[in-house]
C-alpha atoms as a PDB file:
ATOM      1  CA  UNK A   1      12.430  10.033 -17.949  1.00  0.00           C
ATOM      2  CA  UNK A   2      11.002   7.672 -16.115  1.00  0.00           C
ATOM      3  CA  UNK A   3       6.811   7.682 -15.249  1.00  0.00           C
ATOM      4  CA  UNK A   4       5.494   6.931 -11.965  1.00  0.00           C
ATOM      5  CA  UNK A   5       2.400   4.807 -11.293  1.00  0.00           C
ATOM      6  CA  UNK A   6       0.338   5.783  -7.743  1.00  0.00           C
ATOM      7  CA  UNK A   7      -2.963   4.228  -6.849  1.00  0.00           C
ATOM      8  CA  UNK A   8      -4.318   4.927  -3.595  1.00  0.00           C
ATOM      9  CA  UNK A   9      -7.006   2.885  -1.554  1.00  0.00           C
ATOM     10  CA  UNK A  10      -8.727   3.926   1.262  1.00  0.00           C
ATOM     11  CA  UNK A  11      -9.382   0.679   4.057  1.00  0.00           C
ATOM     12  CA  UNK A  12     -12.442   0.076   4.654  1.00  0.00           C
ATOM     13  CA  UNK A  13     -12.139   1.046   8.673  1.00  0.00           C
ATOM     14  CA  UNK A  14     -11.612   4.239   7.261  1.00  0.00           C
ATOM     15  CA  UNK A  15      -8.087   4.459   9.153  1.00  0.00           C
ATOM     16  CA  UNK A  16      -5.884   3.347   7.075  1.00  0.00           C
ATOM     17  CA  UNK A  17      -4.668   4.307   3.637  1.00  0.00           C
ATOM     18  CA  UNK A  18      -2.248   1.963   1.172  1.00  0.00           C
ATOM     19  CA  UNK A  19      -0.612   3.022  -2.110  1.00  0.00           C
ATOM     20  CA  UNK A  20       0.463   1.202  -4.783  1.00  0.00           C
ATOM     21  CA  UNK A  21       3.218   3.146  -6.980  1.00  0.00           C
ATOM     22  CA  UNK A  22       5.580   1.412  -9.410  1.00  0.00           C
ATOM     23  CA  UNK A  23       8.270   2.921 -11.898  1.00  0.00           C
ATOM     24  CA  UNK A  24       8.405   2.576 -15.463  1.00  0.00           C
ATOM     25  CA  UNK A  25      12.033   1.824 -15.353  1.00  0.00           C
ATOM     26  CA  UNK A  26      12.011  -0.645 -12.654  1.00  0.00           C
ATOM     27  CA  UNK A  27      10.512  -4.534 -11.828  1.00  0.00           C
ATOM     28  CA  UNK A  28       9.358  -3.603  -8.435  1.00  0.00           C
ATOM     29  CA  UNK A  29       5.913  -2.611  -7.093  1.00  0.00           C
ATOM     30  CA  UNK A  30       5.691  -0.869  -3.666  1.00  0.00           C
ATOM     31  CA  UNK A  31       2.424  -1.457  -1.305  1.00  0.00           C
ATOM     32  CA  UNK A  32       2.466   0.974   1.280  1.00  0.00           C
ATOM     33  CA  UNK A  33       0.388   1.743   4.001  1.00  0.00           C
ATOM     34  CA  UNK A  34      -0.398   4.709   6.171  1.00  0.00           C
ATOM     35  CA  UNK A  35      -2.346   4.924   9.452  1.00  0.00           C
ATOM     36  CA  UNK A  36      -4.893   7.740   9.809  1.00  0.00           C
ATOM     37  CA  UNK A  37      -5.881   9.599  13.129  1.00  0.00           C
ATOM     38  CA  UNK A  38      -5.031  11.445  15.931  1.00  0.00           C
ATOM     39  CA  UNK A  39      -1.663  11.545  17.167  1.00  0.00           C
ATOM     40  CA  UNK A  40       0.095  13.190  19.988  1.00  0.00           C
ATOM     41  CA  UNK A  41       2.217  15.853  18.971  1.00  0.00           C
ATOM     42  CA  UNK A  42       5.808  13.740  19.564  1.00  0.00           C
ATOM     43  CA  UNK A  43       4.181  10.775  17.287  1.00  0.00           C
ATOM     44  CA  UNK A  44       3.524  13.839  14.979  1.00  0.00           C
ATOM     45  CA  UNK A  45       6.715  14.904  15.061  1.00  0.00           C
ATOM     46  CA  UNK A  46       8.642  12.111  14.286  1.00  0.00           C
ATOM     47  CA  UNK A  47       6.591  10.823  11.304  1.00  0.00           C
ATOM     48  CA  UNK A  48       7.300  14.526   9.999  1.00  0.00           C
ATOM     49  CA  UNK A  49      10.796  14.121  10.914  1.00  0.00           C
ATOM     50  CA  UNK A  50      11.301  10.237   9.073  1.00  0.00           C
ATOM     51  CA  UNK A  51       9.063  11.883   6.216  1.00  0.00           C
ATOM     52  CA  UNK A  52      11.618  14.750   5.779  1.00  0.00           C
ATOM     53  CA  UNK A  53      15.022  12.495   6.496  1.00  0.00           C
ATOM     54  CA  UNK A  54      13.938   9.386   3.607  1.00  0.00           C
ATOM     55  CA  UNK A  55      11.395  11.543   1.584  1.00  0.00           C
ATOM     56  CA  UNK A  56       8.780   7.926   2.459  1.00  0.00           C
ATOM     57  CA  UNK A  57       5.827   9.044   4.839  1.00  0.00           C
ATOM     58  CA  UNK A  58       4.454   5.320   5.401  1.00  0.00           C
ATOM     59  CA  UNK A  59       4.983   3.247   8.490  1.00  0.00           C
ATOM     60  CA  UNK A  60       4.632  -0.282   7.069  1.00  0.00           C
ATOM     61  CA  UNK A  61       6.159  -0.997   3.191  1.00  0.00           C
ATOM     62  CA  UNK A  62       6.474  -3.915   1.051  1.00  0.00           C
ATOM     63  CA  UNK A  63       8.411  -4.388  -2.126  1.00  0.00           C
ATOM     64  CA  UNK A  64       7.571  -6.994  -4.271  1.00  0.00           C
ATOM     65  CA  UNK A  65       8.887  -7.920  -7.771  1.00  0.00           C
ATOM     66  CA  UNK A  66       6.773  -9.093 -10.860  1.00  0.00           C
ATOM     67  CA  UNK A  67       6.566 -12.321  -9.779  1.00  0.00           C
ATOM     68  CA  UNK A  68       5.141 -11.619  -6.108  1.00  0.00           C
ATOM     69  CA  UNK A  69       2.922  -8.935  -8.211  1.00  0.00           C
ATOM     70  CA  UNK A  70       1.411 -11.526 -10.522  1.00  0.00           C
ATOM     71  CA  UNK A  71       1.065 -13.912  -6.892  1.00  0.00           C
ATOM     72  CA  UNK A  72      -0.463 -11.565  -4.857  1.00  0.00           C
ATOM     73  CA  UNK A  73      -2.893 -10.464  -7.985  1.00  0.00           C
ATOM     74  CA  UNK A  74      -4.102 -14.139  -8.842  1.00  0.00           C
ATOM     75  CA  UNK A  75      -4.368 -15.022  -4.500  1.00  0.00           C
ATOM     76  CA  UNK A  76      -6.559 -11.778  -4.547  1.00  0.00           C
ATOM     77  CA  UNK A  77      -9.228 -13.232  -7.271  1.00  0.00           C
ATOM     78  CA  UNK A  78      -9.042 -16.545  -5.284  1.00  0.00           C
ATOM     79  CA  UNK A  79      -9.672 -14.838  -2.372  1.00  0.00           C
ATOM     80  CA  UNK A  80     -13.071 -12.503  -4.136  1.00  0.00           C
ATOM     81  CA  UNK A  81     -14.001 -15.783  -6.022  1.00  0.00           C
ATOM     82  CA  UNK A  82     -14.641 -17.960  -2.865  1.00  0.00           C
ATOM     83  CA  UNK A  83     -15.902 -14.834  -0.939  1.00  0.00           C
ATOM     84  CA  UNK A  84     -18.493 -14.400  -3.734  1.00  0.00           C
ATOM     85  CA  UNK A  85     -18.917 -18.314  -3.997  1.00  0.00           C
ATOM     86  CA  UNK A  86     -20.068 -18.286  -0.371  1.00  0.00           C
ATOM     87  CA  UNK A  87     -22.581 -15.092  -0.178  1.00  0.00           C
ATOM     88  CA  UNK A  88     -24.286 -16.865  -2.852  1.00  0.00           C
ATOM     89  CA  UNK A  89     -24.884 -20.238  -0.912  1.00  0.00           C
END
């Protein structure tokens, strides 16, 4: 059986949501991200309705293998490195 890997993050705005979740079986990483807030009850509607028809509730999904993984991971301490090089100065 495989296991299944699920981190959440909450954004910062505090309206938007993105999950992380990975397989133990497979090279891929999925980065999804789901907007929070009031919606009208059609916009309601059909994000139940795509939920229930592909089982995925987010809007906006990326898929990236180890490589991109290992990529995105060492642009992200670049990116915290030279934020934190600059509040310093």
């Amino acid at each position: 059986m495989k296991d299944k890997y699920s981190i959440h993050y909450d954004c910062s705005c505090q309206g938007c949501v993105a999950r992380l979740t990975a397989w133990s079986d497979e090279p891929l990483v999925y980065l999804s991200i789901l907007k929070l807030g009031k919606y009208s009850f059609w916009n309601r509607f059909r994000h139940a309705w795509k939920s229930l028809v592909t089982g995925d509730p987010y809007e906006d999904q990326v898929v990236l293998d180890l490589e991109q993984v290992q990529k995105l991971a060492e642009d992200l301490q670049d990116i915290k490195y030279e934020i934190n090089k600059n509040i310093d100065n």
